[in-house]
Protein backbone atom coordinates (compact mmCIF):
# COMPACT_ATOMS: atom_id res chain seq x y z
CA UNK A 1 -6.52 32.72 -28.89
CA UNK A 2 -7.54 29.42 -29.54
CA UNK A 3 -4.48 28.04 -30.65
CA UNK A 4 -2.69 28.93 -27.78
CA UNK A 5 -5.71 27.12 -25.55
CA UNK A 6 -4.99 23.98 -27.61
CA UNK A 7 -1.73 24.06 -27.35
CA UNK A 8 -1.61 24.35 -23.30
CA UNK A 9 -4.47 21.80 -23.55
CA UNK A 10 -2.09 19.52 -25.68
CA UNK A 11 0.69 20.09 -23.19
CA UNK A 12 -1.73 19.40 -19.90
CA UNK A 13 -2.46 15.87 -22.30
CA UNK A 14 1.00 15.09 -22.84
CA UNK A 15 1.72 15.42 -19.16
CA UNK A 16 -1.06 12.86 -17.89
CA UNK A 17 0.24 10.61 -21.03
CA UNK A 18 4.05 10.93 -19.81
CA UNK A 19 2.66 10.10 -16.40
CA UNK A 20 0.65 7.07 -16.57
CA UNK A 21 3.26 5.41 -18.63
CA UNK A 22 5.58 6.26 -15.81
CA UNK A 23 3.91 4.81 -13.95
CA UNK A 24 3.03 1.34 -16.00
CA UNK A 25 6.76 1.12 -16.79
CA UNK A 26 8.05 1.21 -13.03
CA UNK A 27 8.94 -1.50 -11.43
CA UNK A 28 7.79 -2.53 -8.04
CA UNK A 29 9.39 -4.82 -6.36
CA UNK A 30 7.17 -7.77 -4.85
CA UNK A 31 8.08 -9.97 -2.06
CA UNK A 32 6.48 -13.06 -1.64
CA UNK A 33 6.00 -16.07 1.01
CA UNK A 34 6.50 -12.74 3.60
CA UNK A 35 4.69 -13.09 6.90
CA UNK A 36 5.89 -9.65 8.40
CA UNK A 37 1.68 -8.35 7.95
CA UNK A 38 0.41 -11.26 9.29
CA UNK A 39 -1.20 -12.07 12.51
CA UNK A 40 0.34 -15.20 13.91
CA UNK A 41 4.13 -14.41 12.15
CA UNK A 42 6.20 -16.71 10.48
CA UNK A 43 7.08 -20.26 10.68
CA UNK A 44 10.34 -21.26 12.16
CA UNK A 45 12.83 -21.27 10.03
CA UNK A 46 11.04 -20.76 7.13
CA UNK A 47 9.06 -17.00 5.35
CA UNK A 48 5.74 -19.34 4.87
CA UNK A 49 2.86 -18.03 7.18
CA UNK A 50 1.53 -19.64 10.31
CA UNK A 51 -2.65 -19.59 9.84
CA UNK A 52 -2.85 -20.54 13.68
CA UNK A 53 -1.34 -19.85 17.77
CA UNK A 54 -0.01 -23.13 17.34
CA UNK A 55 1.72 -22.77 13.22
CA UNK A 56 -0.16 -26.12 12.51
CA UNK A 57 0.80 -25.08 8.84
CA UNK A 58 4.21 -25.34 9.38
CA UNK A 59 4.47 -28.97 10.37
């Protein structure tokens, strides 16, 4: 009886294991210089950020 609860216990453990270094080992991609979440868009001609109405970062 208690082999077999240590043995679905070690399986339960080697599931969250498998998991979490699933996780750490996939690759998410990252884009950055984007604008699309900000509030005042993007510069013209350019993927840097405008921190103003007017883009006075962009100049």
């Amino acid at each position: 009886m208690i082999n077999k609860e240590v043995l679905i216990a070690g399986i339960v453990l080697g599931c969250f294991l498998a998991f979490f270094v699933y996780l750490k080992l996939k690759k998410v991609r990252i884009e950055g210089s984007g604008c699309s979440a900000t509030k005042y868009g993007c510069c013209r001609n350019s993927r840097n950020a405008c921190i103003d109405e007017l883009c006075s970062s962009c100049n």
